[in-house]
Protein backbone atom coordinates (compact mmCIF):
# COMPACT_ATOMS: atom_id res chain seq x y z
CA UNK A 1 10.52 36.26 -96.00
CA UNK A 2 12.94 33.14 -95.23
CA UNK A 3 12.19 29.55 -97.00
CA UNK A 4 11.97 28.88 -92.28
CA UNK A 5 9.24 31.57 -92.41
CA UNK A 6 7.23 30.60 -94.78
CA UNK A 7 6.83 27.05 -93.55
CA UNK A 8 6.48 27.97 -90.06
CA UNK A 9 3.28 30.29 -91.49
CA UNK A 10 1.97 27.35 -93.49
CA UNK A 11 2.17 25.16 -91.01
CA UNK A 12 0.35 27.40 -88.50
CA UNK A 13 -2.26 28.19 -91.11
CA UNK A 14 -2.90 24.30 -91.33
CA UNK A 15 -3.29 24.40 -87.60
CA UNK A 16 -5.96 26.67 -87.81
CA UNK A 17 -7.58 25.29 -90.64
CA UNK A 18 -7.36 21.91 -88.72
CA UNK A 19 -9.04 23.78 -85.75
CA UNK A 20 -11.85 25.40 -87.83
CA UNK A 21 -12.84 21.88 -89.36
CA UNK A 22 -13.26 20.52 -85.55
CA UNK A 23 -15.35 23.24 -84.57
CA UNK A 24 -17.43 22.85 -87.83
CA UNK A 25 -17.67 19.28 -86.86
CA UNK A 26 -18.86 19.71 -83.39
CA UNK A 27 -21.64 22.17 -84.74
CA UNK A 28 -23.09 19.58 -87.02
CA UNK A 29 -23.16 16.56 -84.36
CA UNK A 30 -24.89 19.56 -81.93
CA UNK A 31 -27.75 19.66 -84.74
CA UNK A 32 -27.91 16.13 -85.51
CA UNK A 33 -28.40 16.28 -81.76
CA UNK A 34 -31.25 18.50 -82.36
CA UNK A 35 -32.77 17.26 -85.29
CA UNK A 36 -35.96 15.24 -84.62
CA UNK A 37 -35.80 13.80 -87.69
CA UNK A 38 -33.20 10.62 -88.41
CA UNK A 39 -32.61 11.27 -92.19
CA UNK A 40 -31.60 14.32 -91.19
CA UNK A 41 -29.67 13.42 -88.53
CA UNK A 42 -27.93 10.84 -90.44
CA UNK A 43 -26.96 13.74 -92.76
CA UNK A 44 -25.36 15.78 -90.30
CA UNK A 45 -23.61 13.14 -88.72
CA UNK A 46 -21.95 12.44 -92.34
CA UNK A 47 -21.25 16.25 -92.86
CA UNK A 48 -19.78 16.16 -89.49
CA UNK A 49 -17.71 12.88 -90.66
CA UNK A 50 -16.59 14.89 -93.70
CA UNK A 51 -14.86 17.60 -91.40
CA UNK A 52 -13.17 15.29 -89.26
CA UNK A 53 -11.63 14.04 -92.15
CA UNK A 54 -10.39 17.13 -93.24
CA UNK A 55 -9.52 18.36 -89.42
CA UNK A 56 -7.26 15.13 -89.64
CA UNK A 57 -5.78 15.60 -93.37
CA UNK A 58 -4.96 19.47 -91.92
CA UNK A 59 -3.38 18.17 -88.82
CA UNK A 60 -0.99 15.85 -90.80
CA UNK A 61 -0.16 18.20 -93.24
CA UNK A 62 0.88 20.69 -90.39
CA UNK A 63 3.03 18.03 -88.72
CA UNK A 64 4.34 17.20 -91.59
CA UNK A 65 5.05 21.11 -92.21
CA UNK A 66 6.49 21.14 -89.02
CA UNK A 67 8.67 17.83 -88.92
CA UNK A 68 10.11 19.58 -92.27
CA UNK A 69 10.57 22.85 -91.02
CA UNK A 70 12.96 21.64 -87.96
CA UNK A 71 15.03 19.06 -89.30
CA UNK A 72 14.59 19.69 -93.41
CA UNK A 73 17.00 16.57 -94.45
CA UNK A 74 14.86 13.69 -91.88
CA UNK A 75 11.71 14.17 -93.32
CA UNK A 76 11.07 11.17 -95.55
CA UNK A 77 9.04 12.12 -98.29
């Protein structure tokens, strides 16, 4: 498989990882939601926190990924 290749798969993999981390994020604000009680919800709301981070870190790598993959000698490092 071409050096092209394999970064365009990377980078879609971080997509979907990205995408994952959002969904897993919207589940735990949907039970902090639910959750009567508020140490629990303010646990849930920082899990969900945690996954937005990561949903972010994912989306820059794959940007980054992608930014690389089209123009290989622009990207500054």
């Amino acid at each position: 498989m071409s050096d092209e290749r394999l970064l365009a798969l990377e980078e879609l993999r971080s997509w979907t990882r990205a995408r994952e981390y959002w969904d897993r994020a919207v589940e735990y604000l949907k039970l902090a939601r639910a959750a009567s009680d508020p140490d629990l919800q303010s646990r849930f709301v920082a899990i969900a926190r945690h996954y937005r981070m990561l949903a972010d870190a994912e989306e820059r790598s794959a940007e980054h990924k992608g930014a690389e993959r089209r123009s290989p000698n622009e990207v500054q490092q």
